[in-house]
Protein backbone atom coordinates (compact mmCIF):
# COMPACT_ATOMS: atom_id res chain seq x y z
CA UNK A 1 -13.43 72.79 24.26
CA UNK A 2 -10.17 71.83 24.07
CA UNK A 3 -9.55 71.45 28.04
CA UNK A 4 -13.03 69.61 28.09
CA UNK A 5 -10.88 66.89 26.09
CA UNK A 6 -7.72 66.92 28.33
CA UNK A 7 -10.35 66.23 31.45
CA UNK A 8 -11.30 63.27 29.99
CA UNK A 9 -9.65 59.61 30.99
CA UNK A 10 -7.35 58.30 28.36
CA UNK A 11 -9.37 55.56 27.43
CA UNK A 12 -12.22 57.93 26.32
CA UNK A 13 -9.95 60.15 24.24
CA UNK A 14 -7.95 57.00 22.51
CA UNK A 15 -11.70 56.29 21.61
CA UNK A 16 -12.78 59.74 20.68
CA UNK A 17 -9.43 59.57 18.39
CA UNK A 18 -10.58 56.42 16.95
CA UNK A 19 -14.04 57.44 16.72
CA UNK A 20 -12.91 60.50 14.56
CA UNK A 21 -10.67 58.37 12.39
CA UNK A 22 -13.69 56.18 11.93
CA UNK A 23 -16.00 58.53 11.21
CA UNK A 24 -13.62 60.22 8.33
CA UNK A 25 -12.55 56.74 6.61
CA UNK A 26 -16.72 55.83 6.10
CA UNK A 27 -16.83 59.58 4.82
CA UNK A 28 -14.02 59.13 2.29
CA UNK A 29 -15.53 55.55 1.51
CA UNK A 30 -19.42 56.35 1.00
CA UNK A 31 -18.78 59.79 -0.82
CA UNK A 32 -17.72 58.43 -3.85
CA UNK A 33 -20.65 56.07 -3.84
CA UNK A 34 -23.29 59.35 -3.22
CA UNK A 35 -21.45 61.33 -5.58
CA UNK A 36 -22.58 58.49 -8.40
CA UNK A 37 -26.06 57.73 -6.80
CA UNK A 38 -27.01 62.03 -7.16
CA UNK A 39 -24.97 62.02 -10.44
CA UNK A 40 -22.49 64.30 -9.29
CA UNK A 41 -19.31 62.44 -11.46
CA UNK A 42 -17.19 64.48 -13.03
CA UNK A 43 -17.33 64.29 -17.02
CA UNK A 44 -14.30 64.11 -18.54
CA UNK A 45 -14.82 68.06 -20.27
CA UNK A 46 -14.87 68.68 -16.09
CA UNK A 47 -11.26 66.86 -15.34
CA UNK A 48 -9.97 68.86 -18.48
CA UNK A 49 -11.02 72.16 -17.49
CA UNK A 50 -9.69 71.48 -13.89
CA UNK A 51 -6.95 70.74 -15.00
CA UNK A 52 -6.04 73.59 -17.07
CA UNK A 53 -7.20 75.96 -14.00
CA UNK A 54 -4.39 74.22 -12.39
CA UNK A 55 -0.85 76.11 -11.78
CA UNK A 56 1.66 75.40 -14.10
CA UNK A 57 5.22 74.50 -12.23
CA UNK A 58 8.28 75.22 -13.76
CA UNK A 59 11.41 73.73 -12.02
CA UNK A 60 14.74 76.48 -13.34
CA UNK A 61 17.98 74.40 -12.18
CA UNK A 62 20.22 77.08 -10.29
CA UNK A 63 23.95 77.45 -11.88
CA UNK A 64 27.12 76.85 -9.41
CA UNK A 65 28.57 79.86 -8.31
């Protein structure tokens, strides 16, 4: 697939680039906007829980030698 793009004239992959660009920026844009319309929005009970299933960091500050 790959060397099926590199046969292709420069125009048509700068606008098979921007296509793809395109096509992820309206998904980004309209998903938050289906996500409310099918009432998937996360309650705030959901963020908390996520949250806490999230790893903990702990930064230790190394001592000069």
């Amino acid at each position: 697939m790959f060397k099926a793009y590199q046969n292709l004239t420069p125009k048509t992959r700068l606008g098979v680039g921007v296509a793809i660009i395109a096509w992820g920026g309206v998904g980004l844009y309209l998903s938050d906007k289906a996500e409310e319309k099918l009432g998937f929005t996360p309650t705030e009970e959901d963020k908390a829980e996520l949250r806490n299933l999230a790893p903990k960091i702990t930064t230790v500050d190394k001592s000069q030698r």
